[in-house]
Each structure stands twice: as C-alpha cells, then as structure tokens.
PDB file of N, CA and C in Angstrom:
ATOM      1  N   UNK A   1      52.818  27.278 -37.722  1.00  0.00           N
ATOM      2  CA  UNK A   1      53.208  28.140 -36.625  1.00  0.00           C
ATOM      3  C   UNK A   1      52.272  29.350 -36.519  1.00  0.00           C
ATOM      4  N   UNK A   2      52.026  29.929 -37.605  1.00  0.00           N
ATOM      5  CA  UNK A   2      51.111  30.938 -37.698  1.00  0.00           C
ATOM      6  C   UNK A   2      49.257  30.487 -37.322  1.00  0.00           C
ATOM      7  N   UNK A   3      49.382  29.641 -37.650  1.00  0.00           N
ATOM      8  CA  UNK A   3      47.823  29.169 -37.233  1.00  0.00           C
ATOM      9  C   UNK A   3      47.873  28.944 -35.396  1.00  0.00           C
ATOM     10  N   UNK A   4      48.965  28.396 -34.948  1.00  0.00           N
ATOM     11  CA  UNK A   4      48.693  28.580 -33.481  1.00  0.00           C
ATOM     12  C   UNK A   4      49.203  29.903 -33.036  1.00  0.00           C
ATOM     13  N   UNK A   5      49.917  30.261 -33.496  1.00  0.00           N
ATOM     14  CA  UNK A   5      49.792  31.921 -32.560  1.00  0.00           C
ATOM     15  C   UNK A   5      48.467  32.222 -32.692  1.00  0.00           C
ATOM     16  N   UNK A   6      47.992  32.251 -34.206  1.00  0.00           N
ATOM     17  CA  UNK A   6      46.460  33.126 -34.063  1.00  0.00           C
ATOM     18  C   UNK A   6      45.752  32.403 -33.148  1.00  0.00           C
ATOM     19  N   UNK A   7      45.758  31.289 -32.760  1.00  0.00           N
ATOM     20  CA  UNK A   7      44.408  30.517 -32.612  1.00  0.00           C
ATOM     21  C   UNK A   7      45.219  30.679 -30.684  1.00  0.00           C
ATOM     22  N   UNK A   8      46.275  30.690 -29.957  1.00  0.00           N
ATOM     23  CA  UNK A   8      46.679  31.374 -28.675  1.00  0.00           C
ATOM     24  C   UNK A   8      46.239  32.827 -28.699  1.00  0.00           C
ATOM     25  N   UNK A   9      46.299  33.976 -29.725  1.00  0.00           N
ATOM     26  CA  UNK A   9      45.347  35.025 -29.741  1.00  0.00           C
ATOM     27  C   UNK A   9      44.307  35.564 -29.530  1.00  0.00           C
ATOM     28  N   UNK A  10      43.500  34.373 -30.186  1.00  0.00           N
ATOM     29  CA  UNK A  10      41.807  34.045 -30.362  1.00  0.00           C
ATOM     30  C   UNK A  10      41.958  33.938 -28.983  1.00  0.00           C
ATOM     31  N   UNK A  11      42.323  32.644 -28.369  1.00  0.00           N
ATOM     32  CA  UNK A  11      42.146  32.097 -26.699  1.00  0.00           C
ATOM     33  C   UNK A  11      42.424  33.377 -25.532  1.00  0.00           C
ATOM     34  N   UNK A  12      43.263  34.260 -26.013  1.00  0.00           N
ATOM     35  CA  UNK A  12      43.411  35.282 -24.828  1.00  0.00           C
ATOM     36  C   UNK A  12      42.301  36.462 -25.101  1.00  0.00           C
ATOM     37  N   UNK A  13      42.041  36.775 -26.378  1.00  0.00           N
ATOM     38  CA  UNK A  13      41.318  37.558 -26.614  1.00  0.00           C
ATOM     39  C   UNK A  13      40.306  37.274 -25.888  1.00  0.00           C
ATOM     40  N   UNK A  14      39.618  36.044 -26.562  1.00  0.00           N
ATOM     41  CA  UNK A  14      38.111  35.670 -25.918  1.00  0.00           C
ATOM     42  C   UNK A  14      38.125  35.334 -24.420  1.00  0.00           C
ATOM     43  N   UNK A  15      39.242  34.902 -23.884  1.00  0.00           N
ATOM     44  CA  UNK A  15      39.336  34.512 -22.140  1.00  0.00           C
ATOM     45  C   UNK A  15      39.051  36.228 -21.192  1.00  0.00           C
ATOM     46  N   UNK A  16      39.647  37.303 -22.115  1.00  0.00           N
ATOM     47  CA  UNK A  16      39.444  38.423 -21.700  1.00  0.00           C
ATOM     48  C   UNK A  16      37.934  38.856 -21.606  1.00  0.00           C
ATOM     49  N   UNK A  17      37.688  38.949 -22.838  1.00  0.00           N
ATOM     50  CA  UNK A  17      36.422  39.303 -23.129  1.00  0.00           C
ATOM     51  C   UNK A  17      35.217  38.210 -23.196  1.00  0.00           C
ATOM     52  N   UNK A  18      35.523  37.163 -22.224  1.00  0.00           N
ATOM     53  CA  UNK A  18      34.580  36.289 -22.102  1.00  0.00           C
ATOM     54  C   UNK A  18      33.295  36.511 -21.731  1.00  0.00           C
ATOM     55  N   UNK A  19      32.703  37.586 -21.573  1.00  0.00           N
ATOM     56  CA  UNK A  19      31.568  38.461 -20.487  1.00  0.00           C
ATOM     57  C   UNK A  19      30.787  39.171 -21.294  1.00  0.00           C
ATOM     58  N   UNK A  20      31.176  39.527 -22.761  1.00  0.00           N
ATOM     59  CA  UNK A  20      30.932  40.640 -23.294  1.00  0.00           C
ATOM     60  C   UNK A  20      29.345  40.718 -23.527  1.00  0.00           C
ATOM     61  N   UNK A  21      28.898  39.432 -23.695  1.00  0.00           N
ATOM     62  CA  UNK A  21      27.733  38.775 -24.560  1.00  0.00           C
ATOM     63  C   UNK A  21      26.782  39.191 -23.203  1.00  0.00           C
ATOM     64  N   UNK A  22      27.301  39.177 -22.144  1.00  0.00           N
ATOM     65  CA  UNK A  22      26.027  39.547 -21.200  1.00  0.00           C
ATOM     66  C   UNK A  22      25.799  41.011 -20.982  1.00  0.00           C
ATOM     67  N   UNK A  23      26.976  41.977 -21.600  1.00  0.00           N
ATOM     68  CA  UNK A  23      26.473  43.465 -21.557  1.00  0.00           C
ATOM     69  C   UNK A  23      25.111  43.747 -21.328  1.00  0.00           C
ATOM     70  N   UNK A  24      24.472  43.241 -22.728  1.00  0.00           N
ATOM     71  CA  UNK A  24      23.095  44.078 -23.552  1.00  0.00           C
ATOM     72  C   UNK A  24      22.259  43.489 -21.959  1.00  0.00           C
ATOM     73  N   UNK A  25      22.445  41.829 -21.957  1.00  0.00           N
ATOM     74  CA  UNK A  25      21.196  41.705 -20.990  1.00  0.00           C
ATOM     75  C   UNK A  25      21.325  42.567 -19.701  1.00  0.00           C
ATOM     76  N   UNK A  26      22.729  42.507 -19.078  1.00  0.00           N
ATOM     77  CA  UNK A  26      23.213  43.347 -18.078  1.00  0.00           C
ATOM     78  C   UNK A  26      22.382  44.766 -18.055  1.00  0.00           C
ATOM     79  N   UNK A  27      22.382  45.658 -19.192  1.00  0.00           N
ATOM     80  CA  UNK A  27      22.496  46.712 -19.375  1.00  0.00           C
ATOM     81  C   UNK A  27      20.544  47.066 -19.259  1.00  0.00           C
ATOM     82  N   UNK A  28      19.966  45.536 -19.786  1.00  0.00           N
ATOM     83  CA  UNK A  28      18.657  45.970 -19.845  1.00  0.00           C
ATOM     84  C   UNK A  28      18.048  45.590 -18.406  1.00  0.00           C
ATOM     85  N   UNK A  29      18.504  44.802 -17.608  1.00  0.00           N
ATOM     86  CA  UNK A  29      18.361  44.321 -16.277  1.00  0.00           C
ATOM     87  C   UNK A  29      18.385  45.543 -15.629  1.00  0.00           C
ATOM     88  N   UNK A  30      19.249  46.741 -15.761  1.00  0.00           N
ATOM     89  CA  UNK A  30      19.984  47.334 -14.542  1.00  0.00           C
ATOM     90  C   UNK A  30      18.722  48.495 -15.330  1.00  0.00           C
ATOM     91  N   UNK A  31      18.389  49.043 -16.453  1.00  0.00           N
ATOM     92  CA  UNK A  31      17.321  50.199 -16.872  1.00  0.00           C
ATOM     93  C   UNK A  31      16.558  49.393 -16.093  1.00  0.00           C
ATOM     94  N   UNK A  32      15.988  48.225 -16.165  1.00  0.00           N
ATOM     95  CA  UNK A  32      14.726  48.232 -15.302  1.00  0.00           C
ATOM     96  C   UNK A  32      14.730  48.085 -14.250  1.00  0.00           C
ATOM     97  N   UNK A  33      15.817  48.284 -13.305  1.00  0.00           N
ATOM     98  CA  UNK A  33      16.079  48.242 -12.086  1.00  0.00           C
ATOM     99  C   UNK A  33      15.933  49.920 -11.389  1.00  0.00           C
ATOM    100  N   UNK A  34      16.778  50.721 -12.631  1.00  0.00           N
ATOM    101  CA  UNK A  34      16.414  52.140 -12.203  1.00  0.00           C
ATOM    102  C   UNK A  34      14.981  52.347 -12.206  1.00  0.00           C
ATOM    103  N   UNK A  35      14.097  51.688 -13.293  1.00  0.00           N
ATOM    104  CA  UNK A  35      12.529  52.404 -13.399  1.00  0.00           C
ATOM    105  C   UNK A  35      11.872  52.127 -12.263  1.00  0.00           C
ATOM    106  N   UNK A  36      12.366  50.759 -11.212  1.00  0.00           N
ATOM    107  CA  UNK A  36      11.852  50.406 -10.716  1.00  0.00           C
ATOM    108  C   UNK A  36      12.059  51.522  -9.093  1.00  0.00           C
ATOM    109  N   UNK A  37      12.884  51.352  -9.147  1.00  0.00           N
ATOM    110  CA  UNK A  37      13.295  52.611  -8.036  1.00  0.00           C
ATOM    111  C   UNK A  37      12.479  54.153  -8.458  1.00  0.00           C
ATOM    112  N   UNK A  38      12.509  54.550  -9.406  1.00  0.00           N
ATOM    113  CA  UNK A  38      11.617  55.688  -9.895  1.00  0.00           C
ATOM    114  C   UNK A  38      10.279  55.585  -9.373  1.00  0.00           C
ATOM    115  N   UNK A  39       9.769  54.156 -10.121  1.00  0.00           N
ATOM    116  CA  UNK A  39       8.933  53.853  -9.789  1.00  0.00           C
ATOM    117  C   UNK A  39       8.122  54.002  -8.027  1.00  0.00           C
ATOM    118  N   UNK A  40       8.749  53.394  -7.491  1.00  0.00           N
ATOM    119  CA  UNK A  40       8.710  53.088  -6.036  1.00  0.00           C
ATOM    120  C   UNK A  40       9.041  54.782  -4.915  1.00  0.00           C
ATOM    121  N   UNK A  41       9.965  55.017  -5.700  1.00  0.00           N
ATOM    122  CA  UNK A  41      10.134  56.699  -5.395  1.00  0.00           C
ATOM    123  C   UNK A  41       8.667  57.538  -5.357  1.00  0.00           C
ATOM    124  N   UNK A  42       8.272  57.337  -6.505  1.00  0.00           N
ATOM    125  CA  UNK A  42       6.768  57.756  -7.079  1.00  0.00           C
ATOM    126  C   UNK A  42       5.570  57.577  -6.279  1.00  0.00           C
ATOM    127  N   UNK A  43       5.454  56.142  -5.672  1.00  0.00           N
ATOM    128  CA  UNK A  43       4.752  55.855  -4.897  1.00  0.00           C
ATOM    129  C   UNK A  43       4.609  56.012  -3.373  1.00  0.00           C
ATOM    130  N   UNK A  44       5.922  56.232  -3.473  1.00  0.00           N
ATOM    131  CA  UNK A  44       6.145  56.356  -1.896  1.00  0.00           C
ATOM    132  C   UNK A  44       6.083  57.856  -1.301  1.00  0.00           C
ATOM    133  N   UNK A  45       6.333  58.707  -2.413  1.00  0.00           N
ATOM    134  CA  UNK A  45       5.789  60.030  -2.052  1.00  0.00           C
ATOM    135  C   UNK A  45       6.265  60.835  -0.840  1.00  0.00           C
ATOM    136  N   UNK A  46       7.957  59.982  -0.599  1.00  0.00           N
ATOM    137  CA  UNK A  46       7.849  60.728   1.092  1.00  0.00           C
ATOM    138  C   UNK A  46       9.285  61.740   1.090  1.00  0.00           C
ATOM    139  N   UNK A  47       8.653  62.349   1.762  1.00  0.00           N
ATOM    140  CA  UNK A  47       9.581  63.883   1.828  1.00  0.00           C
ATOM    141  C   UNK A  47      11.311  63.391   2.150  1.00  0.00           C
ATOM    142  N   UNK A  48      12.046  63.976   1.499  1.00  0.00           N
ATOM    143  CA  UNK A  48      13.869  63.668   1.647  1.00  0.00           C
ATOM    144  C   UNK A  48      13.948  62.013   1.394  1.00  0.00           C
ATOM    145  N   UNK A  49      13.118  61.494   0.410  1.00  0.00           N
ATOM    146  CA  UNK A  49      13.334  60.158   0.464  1.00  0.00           C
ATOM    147  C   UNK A  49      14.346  60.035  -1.298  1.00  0.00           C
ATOM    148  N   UNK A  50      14.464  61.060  -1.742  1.00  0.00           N
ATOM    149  CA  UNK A  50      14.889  60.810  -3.457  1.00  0.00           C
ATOM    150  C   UNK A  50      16.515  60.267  -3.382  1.00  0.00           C
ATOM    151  N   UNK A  51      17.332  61.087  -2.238  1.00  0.00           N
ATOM    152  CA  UNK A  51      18.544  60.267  -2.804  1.00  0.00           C
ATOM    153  C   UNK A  51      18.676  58.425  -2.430  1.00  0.00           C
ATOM    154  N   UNK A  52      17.895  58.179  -1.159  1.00  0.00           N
ATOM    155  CA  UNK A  52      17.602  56.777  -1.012  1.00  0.00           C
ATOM    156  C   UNK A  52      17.346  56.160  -2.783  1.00  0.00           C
ATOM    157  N   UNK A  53      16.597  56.646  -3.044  1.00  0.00           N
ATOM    158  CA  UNK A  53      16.212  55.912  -4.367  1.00  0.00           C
ATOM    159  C   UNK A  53      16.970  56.132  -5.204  1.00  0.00           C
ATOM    160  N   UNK A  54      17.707  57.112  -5.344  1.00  0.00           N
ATOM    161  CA  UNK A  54      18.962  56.891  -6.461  1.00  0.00           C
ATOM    162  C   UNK A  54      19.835  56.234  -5.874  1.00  0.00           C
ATOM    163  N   UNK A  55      20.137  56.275  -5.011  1.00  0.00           N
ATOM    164  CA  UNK A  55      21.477  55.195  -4.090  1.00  0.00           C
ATOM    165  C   UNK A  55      20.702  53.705  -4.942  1.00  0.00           C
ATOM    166  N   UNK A  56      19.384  53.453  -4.314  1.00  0.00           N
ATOM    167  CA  UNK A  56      18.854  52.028  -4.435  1.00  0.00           C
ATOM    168  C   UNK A  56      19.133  51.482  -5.739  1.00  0.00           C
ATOM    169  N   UNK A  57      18.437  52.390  -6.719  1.00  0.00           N
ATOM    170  CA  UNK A  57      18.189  51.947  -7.747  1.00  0.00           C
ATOM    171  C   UNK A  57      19.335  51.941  -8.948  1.00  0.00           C
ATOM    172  N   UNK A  58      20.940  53.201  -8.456  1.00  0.00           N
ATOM    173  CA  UNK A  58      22.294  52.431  -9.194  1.00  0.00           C
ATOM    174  C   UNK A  58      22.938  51.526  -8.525  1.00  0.00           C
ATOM    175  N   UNK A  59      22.332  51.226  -7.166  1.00  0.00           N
ATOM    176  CA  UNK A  59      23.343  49.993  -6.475  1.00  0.00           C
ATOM    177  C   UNK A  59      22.240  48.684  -7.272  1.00  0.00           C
ATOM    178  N   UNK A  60      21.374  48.694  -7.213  1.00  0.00           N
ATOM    179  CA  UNK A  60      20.567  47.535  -8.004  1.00  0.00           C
ATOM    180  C   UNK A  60      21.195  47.107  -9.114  1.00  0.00           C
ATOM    181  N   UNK A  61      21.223  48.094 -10.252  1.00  0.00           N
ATOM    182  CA  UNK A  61      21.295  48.085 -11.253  1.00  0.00           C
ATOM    183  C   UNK A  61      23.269  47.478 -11.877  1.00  0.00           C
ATOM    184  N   UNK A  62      23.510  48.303 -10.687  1.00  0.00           N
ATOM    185  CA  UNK A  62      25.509  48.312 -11.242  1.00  0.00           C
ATOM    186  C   UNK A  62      25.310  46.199 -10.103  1.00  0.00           C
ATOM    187  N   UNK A  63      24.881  46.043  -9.279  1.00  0.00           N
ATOM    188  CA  UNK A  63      24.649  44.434  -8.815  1.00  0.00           C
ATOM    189  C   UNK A  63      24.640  43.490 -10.504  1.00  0.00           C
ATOM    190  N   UNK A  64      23.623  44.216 -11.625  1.00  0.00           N
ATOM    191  CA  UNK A  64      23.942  43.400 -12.614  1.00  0.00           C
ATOM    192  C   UNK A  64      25.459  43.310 -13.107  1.00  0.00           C
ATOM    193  N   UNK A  65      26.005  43.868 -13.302  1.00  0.00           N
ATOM    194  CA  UNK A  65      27.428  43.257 -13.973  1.00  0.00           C
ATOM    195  C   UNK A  65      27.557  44.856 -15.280  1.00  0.00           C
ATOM    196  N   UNK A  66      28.776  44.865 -15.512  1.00  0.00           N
ATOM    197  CA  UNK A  66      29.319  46.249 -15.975  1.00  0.00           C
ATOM    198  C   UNK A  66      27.794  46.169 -17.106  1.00  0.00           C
ATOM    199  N   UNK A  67      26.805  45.831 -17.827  1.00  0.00           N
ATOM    200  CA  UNK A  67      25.859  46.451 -18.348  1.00  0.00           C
ATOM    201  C   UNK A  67      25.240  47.200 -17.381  1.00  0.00           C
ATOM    202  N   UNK A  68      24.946  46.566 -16.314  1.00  0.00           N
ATOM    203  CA  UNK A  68      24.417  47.202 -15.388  1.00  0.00           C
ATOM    204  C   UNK A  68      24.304  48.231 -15.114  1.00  0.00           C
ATOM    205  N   UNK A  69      25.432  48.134 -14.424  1.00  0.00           N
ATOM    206  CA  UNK A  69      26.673  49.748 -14.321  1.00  0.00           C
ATOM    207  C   UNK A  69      26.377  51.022 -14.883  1.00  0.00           C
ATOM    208  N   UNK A  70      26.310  50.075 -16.547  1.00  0.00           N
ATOM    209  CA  UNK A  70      26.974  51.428 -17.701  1.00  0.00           C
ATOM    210  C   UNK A  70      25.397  51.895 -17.581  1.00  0.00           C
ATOM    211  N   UNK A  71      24.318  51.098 -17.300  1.00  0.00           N
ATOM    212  CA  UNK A  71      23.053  51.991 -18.252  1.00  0.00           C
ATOM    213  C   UNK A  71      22.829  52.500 -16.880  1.00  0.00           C
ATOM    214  N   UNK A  72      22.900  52.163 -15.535  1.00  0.00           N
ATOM    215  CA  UNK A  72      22.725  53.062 -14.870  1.00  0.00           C
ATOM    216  C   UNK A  72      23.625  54.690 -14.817  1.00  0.00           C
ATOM    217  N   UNK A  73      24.850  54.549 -14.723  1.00  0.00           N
ATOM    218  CA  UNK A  73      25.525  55.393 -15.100  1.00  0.00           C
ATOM    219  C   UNK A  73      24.711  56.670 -16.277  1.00  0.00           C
ATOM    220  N   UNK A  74      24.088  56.148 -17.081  1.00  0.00           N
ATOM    221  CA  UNK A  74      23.704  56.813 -18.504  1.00  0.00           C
ATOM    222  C   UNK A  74      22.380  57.275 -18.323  1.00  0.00           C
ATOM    223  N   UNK A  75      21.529  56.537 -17.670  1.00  0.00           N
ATOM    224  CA  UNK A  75      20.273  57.161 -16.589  1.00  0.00           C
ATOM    225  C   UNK A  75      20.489  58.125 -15.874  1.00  0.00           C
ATOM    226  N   UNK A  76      21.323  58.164 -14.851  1.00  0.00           N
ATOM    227  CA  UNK A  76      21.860  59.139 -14.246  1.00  0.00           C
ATOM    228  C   UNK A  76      21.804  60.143 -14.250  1.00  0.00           C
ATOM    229  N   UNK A  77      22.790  60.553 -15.294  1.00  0.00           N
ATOM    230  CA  UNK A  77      23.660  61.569 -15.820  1.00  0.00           C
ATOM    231  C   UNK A  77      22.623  62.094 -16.582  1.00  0.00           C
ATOM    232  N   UNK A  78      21.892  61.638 -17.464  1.00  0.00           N
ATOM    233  CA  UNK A  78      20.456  62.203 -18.157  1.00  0.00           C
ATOM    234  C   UNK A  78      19.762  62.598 -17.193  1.00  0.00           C
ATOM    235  N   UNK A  79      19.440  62.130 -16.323  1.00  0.00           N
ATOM    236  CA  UNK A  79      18.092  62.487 -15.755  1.00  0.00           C
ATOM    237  C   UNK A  79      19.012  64.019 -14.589  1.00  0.00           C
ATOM    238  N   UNK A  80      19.844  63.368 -14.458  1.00  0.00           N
ATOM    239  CA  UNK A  80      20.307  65.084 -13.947  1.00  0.00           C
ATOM    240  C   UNK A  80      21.132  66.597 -14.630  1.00  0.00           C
ATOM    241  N   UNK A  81      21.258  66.048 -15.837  1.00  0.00           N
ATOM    242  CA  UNK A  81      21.373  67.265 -16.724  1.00  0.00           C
ATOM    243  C   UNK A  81      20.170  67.649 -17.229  1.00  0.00           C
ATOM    244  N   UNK A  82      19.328  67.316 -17.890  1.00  0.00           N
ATOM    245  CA  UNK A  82      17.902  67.513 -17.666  1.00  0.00           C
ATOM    246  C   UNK A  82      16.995  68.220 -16.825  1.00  0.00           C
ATOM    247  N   UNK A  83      17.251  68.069 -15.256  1.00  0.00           N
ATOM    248  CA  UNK A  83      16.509  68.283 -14.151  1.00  0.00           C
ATOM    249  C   UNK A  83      17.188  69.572 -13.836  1.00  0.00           C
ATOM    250  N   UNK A  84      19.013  69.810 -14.408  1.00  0.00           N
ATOM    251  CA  UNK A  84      20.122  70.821 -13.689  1.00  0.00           C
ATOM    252  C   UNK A  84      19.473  71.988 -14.816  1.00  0.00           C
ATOM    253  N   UNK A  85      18.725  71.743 -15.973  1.00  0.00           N
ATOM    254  CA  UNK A  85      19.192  72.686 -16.779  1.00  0.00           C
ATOM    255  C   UNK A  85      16.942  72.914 -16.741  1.00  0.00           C
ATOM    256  N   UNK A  86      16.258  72.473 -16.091  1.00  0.00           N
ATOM    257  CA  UNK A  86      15.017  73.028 -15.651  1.00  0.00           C
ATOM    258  C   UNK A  86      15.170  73.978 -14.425  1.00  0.00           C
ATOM    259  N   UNK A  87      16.297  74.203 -13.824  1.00  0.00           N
ATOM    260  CA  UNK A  87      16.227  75.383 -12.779  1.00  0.00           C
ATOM    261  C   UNK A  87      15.930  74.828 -11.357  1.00  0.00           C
ATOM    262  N   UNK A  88      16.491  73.610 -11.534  1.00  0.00           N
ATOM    263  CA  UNK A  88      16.777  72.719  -9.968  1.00  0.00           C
ATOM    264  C   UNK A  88      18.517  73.593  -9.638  1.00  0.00           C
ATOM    265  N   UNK A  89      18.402  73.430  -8.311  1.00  0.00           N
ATOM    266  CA  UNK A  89      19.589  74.202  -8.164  1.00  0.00           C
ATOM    267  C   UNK A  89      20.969  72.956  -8.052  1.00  0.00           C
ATOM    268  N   UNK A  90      22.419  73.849  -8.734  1.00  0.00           N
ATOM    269  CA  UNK A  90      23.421  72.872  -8.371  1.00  0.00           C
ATOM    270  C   UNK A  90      23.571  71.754  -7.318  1.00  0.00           C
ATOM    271  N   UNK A  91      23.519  72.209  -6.264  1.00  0.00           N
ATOM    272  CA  UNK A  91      23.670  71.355  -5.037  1.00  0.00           C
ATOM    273  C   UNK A  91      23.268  70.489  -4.988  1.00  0.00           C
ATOM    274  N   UNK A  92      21.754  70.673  -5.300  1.00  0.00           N
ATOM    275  CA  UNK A  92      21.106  69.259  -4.697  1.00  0.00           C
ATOM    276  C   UNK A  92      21.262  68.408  -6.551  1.00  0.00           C
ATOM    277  N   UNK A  93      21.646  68.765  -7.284  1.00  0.00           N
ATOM    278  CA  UNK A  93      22.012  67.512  -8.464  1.00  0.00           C
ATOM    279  C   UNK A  93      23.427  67.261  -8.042  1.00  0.00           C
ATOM    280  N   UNK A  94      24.321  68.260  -7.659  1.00  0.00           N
ATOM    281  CA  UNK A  94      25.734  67.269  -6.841  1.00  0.00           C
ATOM    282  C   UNK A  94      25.066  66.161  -5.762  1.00  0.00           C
ATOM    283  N   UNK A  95      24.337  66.578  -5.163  1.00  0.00           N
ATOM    284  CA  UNK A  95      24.017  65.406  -4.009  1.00  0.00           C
ATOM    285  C   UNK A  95      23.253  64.617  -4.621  1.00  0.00           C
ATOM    286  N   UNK A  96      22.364  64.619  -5.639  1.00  0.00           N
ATOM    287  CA  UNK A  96      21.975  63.398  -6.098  1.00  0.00           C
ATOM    288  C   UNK A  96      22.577  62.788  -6.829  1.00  0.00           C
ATOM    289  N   UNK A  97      24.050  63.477  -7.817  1.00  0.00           N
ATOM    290  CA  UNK A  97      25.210  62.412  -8.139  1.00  0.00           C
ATOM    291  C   UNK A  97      25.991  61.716  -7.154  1.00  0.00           C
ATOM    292  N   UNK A  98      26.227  62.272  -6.012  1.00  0.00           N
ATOM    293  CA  UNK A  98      27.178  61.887  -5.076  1.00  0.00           C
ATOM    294  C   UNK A  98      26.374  60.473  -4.507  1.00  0.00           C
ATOM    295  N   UNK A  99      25.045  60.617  -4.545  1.00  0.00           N
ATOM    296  CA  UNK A  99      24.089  59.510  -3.731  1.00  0.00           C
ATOM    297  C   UNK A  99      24.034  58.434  -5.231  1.00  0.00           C
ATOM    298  N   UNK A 100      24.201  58.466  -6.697  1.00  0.00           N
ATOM    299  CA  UNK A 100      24.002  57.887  -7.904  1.00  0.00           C
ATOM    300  C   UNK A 100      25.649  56.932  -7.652  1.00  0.00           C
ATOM    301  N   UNK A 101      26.407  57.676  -7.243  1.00  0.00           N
ATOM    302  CA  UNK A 101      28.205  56.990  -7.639  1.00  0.00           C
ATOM    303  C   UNK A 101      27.826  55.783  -5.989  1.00  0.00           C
ATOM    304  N   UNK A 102      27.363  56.410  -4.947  1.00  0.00           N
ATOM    305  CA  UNK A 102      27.533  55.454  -3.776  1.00  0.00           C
ATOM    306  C   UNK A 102      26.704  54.224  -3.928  1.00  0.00           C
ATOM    307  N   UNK A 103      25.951  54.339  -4.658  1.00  0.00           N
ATOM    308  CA  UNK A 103      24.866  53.126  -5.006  1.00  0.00           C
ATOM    309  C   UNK A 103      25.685  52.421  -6.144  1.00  0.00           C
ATOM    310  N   UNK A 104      26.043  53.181  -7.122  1.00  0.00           N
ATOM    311  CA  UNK A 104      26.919  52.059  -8.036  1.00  0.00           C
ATOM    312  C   UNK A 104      28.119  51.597  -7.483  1.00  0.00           C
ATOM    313  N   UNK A 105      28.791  52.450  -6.956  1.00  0.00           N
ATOM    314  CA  UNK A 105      30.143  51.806  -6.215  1.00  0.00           C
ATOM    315  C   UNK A 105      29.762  50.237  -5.287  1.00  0.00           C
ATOM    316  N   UNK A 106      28.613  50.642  -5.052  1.00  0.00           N
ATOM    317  CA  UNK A 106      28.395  49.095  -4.192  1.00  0.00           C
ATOM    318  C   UNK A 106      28.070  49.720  -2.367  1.00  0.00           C
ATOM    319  N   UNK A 107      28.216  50.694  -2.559  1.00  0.00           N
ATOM    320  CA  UNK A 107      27.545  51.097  -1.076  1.00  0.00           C
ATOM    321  C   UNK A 107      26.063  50.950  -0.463  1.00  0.00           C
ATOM    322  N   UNK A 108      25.661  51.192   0.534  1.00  0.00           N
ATOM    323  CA  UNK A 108      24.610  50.516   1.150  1.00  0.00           C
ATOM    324  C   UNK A 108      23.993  51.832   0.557  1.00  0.00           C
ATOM    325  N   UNK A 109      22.561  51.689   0.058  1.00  0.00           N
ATOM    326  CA  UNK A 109      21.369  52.927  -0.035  1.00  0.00           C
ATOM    327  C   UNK A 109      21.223  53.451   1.085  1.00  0.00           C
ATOM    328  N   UNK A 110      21.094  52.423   2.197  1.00  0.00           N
ATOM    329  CA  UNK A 110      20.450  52.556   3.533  1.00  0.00           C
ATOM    330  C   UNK A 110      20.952  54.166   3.965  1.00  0.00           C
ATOM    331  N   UNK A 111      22.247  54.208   4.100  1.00  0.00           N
ATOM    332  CA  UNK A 111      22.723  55.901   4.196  1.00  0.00           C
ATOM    333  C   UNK A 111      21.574  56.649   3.396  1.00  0.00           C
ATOM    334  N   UNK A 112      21.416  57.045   3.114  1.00  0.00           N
ATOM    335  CA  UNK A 112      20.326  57.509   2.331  1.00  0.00           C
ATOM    336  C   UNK A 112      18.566  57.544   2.550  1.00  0.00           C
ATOM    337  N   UNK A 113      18.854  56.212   3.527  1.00  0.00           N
ATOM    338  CA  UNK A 113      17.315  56.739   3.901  1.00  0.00           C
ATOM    339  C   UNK A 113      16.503  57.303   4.857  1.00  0.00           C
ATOM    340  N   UNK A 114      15.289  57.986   4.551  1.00  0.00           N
ATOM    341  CA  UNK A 114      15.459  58.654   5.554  1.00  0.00           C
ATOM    342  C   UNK A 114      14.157  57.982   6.870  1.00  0.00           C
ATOM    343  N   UNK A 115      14.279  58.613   8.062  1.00  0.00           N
ATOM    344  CA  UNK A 115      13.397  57.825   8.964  1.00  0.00           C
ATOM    345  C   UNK A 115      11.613  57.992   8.618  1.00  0.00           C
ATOM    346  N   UNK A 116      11.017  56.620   9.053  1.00  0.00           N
ATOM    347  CA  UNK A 116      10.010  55.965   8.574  1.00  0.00           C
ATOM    348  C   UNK A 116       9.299  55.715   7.198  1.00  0.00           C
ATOM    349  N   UNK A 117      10.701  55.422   6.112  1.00  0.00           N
ATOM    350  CA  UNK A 117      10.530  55.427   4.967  1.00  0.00           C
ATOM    351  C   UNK A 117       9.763  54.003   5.063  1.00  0.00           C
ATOM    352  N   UNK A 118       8.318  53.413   4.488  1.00  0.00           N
ATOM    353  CA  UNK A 118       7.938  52.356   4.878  1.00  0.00           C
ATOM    354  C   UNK A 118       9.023  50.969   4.160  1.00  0.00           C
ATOM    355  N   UNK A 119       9.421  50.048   5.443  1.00  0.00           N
ATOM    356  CA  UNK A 119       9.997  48.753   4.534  1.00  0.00           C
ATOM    357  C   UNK A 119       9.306  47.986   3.716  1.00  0.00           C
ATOM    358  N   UNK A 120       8.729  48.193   3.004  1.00  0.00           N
ATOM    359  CA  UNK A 120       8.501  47.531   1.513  1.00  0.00           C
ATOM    360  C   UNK A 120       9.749  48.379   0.613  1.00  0.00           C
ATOM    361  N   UNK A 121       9.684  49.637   0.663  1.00  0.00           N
ATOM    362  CA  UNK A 121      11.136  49.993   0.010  1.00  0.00           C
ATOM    363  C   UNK A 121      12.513  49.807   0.370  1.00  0.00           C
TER     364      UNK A 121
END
C-alpha cells in the first residue's frame, strides 16, 4: 500500500513539474534573446527607439517558456538598477520597466516603436 501511494506521489509530483528540465535551456534562450535586442538597439542607433527594444527583447525572451521569463526578468532589473543608480533619472527607468513587464506579459513591442525605425528590427 505504501509503495503505491509513493509511487501516485512520484506521478503527481513529476506530472506537475514535468517542464522543469527545460528551465536552464529556457533561461539561456531568452539571455540571448535580450543580447540580441541590445544588440540591434546598438546598431540601430535611433533616437526614442530604447523602450521598443526592451518591449522586443522581454517579449522574445519570456516567448521561451518561464526560463525565459525568469532570465529576462533578472536582465532587466540589473540593467536598470545599475543605469538608476549612474544618475539616469527615475522616470525614464519606470518607463523602461513599464515597457520590460509589457514585452514579458506578452504584449506587442510594436507600441513602443517609434516612426521609421528601419524593418529589419
């Protein structure tokens, strides 16, 4: 009796946490999804274009699956405590969190971009 409860345990446990194993790849998919948006940010060089690219690059990244998510989330939040505490002013790191949560939530970047940003981005 005791061997099938555990082993109905085991089965709910693991039916729950059936996903877990794709975190790490999740998590490394979605960092290189942010660099890539950095990246492309970088290149593109165009004036009021930065929250587009944070929208882009946590909606990319959270598309992988909760690794996704989490390392974008953790990018984020670094790169704007960092940037808040070099003497960028409040506001515009609220608006570049507010543009970081709409991209992971699953919202369109497109809000975010601004006119004749070239489409390759």
């Amino acid at each position: 009796m005791k061997l099938i409860l555990a082993g109905l345990v085991l089965m709910f446990v693991v039916g729950i946490e059936a996903q877990w194993y794709n975190f790490p790849r999740e998590a490394y998919q979605g960092s290189k999804d942010m660099w890539r948006a950095y990246q492309d940010m970088k290149e593109a060089n165009w004036k009021n274009s930065d929250k587009y690219f944070h929208a882009r690059g946590n909606h990319d990244a959270a598309q992988r699956g909760a690794g996704g998510r989490w390392a974008a989330e953790v990018i984020s939040d670094a790169r704007e405590m960092i940037q808040s505490n070099s003497g960028r002013g409040h506001e515009d790191s609220a608006a570049d969190q507010e543009a970081n949560r709409w991209g992971r939530d699953g919202g369109d970047p497109n809000r975010y971009r601004p006119a004749g940003l070239p489409e390759k981005y």
